[in-house]
C-alpha atoms as a PDB file:
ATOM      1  CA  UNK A   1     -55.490   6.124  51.999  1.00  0.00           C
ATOM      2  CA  UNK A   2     -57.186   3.289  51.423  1.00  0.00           C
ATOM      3  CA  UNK A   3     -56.507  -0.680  52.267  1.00  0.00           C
ATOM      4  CA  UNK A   4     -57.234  -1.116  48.621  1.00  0.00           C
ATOM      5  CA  UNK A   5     -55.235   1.283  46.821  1.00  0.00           C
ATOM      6  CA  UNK A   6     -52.449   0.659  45.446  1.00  0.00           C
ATOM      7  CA  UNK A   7     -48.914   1.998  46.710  1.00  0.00           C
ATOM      8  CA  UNK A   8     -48.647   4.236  44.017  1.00  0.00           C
ATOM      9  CA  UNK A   9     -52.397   5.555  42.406  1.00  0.00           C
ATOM     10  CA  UNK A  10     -52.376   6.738  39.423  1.00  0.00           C
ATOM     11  CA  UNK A  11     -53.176  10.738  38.544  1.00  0.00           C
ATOM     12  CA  UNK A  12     -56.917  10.005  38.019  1.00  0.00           C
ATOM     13  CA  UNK A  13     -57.079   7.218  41.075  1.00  0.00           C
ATOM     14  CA  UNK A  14     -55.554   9.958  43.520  1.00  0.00           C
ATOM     15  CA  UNK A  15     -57.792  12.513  42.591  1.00  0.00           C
ATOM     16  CA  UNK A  16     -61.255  10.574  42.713  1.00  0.00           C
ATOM     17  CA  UNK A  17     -60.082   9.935  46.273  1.00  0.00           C
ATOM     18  CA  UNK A  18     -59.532  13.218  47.276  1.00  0.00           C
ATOM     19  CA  UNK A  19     -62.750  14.281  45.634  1.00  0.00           C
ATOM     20  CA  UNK A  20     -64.298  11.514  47.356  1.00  0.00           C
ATOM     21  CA  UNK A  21     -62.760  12.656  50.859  1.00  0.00           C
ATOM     22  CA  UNK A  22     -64.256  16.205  50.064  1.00  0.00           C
ATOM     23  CA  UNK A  23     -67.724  15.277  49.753  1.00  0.00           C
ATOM     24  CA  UNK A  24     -67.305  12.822  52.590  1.00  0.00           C
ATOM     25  CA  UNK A  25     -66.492  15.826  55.067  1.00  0.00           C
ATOM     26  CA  UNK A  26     -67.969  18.397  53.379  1.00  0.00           C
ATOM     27  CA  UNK A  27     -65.364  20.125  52.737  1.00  0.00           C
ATOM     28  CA  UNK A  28     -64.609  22.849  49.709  1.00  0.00           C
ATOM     29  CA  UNK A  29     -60.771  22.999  48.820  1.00  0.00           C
ATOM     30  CA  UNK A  30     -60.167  26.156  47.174  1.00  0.00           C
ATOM     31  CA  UNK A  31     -57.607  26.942  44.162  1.00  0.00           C
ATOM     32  CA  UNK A  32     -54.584  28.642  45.257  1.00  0.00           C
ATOM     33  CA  UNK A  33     -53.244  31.271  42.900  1.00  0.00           C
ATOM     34  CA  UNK A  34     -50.283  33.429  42.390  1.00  0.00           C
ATOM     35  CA  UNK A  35     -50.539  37.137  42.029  1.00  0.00           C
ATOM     36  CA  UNK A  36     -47.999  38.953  39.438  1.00  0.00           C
ATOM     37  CA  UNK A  37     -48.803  42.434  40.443  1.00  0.00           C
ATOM     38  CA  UNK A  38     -50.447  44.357  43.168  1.00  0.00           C
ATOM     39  CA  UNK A  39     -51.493  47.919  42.523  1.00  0.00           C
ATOM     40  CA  UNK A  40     -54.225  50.773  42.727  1.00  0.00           C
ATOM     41  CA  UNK A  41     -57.306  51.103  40.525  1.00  0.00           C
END
């Protein structure tokens, strides 16, 4: 992380930064979510 940032950010510090390191790289995270059931239509 940054020189500036403190050991421990806070919720809302941590996730400007990795917003910020997104944009900066152009990168898209994507959500990761868990199935319950798999089945035919």
């Amino acid at each position: 992380m940054l020189e500036d940032f403190p050991e421990y950010p806070s919720k809302k510090q941590f996730i400007n930064y990795l917003v910020n390191y997104a944009n900066k790289f152009e990168i898209s995270p994507q959500r990761v979510c868990m199935m319950k059931s798999l089945g035919n239509t």
